[in-house]
Protein backbone atom coordinates (compact mmCIF):
# COMPACT_ATOMS: atom_id res chain seq x y z
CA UNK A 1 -30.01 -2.17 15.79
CA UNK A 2 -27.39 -2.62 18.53
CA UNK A 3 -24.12 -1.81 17.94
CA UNK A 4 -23.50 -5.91 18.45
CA UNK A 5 -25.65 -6.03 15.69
CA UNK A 6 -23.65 -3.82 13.37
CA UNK A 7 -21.09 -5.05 14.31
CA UNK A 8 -22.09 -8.57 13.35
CA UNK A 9 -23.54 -7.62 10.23
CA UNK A 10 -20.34 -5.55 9.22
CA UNK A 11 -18.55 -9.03 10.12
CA UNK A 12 -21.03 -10.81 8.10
CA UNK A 13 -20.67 -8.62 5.02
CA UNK A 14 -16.96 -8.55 5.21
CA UNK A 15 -16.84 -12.53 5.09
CA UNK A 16 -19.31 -12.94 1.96
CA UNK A 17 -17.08 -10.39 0.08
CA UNK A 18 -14.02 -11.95 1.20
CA UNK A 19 -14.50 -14.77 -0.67
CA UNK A 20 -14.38 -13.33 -3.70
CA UNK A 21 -11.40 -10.16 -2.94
CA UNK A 22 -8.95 -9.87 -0.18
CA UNK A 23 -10.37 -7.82 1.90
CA UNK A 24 -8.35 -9.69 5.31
CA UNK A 25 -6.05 -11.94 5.15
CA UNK A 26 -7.78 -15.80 4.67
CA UNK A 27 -5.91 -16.92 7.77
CA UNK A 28 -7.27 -14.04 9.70
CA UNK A 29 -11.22 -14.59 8.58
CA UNK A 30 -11.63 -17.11 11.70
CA UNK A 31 -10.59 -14.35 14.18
CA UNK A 32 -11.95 -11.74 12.77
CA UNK A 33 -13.30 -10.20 15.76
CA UNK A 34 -10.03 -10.78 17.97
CA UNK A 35 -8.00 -9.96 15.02
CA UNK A 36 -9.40 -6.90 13.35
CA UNK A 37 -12.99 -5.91 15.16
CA UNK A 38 -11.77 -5.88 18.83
CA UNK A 39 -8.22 -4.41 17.41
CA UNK A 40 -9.87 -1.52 16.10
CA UNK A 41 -12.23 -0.84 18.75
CA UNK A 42 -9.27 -0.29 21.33
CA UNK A 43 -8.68 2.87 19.75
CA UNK A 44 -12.22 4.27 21.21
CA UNK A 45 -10.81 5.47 24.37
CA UNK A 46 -7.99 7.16 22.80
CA UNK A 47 -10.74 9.50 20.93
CA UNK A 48 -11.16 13.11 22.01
CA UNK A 49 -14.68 14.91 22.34
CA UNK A 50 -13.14 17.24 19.85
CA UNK A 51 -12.31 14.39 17.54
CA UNK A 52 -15.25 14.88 15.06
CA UNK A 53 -13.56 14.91 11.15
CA UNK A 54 -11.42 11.57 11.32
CA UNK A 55 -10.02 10.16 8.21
CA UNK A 56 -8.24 6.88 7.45
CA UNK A 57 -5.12 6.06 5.33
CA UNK A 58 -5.21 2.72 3.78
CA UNK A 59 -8.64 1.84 4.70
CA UNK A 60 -8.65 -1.71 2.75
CA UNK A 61 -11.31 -4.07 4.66
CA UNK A 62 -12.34 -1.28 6.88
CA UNK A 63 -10.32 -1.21 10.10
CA UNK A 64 -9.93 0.61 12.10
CA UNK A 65 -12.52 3.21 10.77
CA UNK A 66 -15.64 0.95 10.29
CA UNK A 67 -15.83 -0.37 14.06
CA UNK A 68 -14.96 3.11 15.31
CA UNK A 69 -17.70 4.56 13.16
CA UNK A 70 -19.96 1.97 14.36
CA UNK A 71 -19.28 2.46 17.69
CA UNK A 72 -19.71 6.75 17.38
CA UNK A 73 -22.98 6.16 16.43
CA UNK A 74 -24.52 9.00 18.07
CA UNK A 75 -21.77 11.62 17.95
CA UNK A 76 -21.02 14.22 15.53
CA UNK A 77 -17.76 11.98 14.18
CA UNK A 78 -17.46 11.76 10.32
CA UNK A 79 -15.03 9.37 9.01
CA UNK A 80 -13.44 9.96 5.44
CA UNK A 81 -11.93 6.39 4.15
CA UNK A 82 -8.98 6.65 1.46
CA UNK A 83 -8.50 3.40 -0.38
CA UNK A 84 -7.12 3.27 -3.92
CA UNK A 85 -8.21 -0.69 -4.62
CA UNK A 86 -11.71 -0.35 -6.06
CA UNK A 87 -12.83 -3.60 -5.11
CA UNK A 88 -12.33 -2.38 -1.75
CA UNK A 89 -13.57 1.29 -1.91
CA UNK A 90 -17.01 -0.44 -3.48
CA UNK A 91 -17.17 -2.78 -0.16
CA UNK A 92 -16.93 0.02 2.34
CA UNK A 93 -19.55 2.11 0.32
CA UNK A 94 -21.63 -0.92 0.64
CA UNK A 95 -20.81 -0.97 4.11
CA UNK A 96 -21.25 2.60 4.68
CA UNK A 97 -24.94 2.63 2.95
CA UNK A 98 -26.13 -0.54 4.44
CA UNK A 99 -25.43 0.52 7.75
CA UNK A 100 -25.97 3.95 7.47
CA UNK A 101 -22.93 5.10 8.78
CA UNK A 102 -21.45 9.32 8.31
CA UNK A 103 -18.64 7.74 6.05
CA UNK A 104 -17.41 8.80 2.87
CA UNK A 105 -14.96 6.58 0.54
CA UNK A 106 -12.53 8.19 -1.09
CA UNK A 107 -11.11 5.83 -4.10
CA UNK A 108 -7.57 7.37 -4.56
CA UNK A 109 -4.30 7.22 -2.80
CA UNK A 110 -3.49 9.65 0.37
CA UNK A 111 -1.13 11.55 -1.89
CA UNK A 112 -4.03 12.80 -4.21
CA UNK A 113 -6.26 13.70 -1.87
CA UNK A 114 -6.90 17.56 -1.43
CA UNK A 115 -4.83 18.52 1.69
CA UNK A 116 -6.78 21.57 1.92
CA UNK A 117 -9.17 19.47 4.03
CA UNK A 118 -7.65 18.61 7.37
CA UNK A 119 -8.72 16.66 10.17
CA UNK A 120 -9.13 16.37 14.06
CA UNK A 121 -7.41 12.56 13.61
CA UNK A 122 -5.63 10.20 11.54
CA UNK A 123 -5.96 6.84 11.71
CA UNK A 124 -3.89 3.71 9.67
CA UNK A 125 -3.41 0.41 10.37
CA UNK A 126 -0.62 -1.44 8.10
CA UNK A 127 -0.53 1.13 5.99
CA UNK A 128 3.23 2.32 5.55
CA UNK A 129 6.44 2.52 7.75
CA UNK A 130 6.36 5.43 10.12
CA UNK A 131 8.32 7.81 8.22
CA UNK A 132 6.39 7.55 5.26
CA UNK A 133 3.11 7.74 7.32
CA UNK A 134 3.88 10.75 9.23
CA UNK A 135 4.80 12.72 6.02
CA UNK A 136 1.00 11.69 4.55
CA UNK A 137 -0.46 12.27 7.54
CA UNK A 138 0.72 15.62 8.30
CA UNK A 139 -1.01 17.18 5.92
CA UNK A 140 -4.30 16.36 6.69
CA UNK A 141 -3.90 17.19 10.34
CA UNK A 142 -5.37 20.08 11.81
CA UNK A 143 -2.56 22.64 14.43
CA UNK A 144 -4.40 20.23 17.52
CA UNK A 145 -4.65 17.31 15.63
CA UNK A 146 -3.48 13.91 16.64
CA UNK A 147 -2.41 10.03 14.91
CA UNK A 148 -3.63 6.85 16.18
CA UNK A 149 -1.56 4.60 14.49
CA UNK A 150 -1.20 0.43 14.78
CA UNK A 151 2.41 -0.98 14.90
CA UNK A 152 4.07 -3.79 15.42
CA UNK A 153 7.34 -4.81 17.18
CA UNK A 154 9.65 -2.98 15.04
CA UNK A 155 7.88 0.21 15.63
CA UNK A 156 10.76 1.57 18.31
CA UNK A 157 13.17 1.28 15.14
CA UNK A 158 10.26 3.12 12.84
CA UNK A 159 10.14 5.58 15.76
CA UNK A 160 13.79 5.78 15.40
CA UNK A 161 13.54 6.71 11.28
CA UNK A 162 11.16 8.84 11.77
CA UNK A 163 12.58 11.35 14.18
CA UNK A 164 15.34 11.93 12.30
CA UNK A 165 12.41 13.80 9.80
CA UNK A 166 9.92 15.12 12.49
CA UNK A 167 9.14 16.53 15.89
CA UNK A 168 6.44 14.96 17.35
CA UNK A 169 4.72 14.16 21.02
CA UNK A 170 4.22 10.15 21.23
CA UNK A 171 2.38 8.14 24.10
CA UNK A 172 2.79 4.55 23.63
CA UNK A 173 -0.15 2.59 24.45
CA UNK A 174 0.47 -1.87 24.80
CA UNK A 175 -2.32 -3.46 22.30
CA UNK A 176 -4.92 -5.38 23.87
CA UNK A 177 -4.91 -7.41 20.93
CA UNK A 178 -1.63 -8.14 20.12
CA UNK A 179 0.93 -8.46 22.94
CA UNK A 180 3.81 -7.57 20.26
CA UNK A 181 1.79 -4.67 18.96
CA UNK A 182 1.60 -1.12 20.21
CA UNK A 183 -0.76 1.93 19.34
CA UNK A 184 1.22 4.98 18.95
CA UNK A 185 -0.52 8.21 19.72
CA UNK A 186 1.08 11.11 18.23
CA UNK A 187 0.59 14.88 18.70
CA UNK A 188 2.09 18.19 17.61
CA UNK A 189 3.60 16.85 14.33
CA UNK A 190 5.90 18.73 12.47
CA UNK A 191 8.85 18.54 9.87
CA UNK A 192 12.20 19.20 11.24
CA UNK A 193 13.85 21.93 9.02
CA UNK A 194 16.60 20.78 6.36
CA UNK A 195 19.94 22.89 7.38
């Protein structure tokens, strides 16, 4: 199968279990590739060759991790999806074993995953304000590790919050989804000390 193809039936499996759970938003089923495919695959370019253990806060319906694993077919990535909803968590195993993708689901919240484990990138999308998303993410990262993170328009203000608790390197890159959105890269993380 093309990616196309998995892509479509990804799309196609999403929609039947949509109608039963809320996997997307019901007014965002009838743009689901503009809305939530195509959004997630704009963070493909932003991956580094090094990027091979990737894991996702707040997975929910999938995105961004399902496209991008999808689209790494043939590449060592391995994604690791946290998702506490059950409903949910069951979908993207479905999704994971019918398209025989190197996922595994984690059913829990970030908080109680083992931060022993890090990872080459973090990905979320709607997930938390920035503050609270930097302090989960950091301690999954690896020292080179980076975020690829979806915000809105009131992510200069979240930018704001947050540096007032972390260091951090940020490029901004303009969605090509969303022309109020912004994907914020973001490298050498680390908490400021408390005086």
């Amino acid at each position: 199968m093309s990616q196309r193809d998995d892509l479509e039936a990804f799309a196609a499996l999403l929609r039947k279990w949509n109608a039963v759970q809320n996997l997307v938003s019901r007014e965002t089923v009838d743009t689901l590739w503009p809305r939530h495919i195509e959004d997630s695959l704009q963070l493909l370019p932003l991956l580094r060759p090094e990027d091979r253990d990737i894991i996702d806060l707040g997975s929910g319906g999938g995105f961004p991790a399902i496209p991008l694993a999808i689209a790494s077919r043939g590449t060592e990535r391995r994604f690791t999806l946290v998702e506490p909803i059950a409903k949910k968590a069951a979908f993207l195993r479905t999704v994971a074993r019918e398209l025989r993708l190197p996922v595994i689901v984690e059913v829990c919240r970030a908080e109680q995953i083992d931060s022993r484990e890090t990872f080459d990138l973090v990905t979320s999308r709607a997930l938390a304000a920035l503050p609270d998303l930097l302090a989960l993410a950091a301690r999954f990262l690896r020292p080179n590790g980076h975020l690829l993170l979806h915000k809105g328009q009131t992510y200069r203000e979240e930018v704001s919050r947050a540096a007032a608790h972390f260091d951090f390197d940020m490029l901004v890159h303009p969605s090509e989804t969303d022309s109020s959105g912004v994907i914020l890269e973001i490298s050498h993380l680390r908490a400021k000390s408390v005086a």
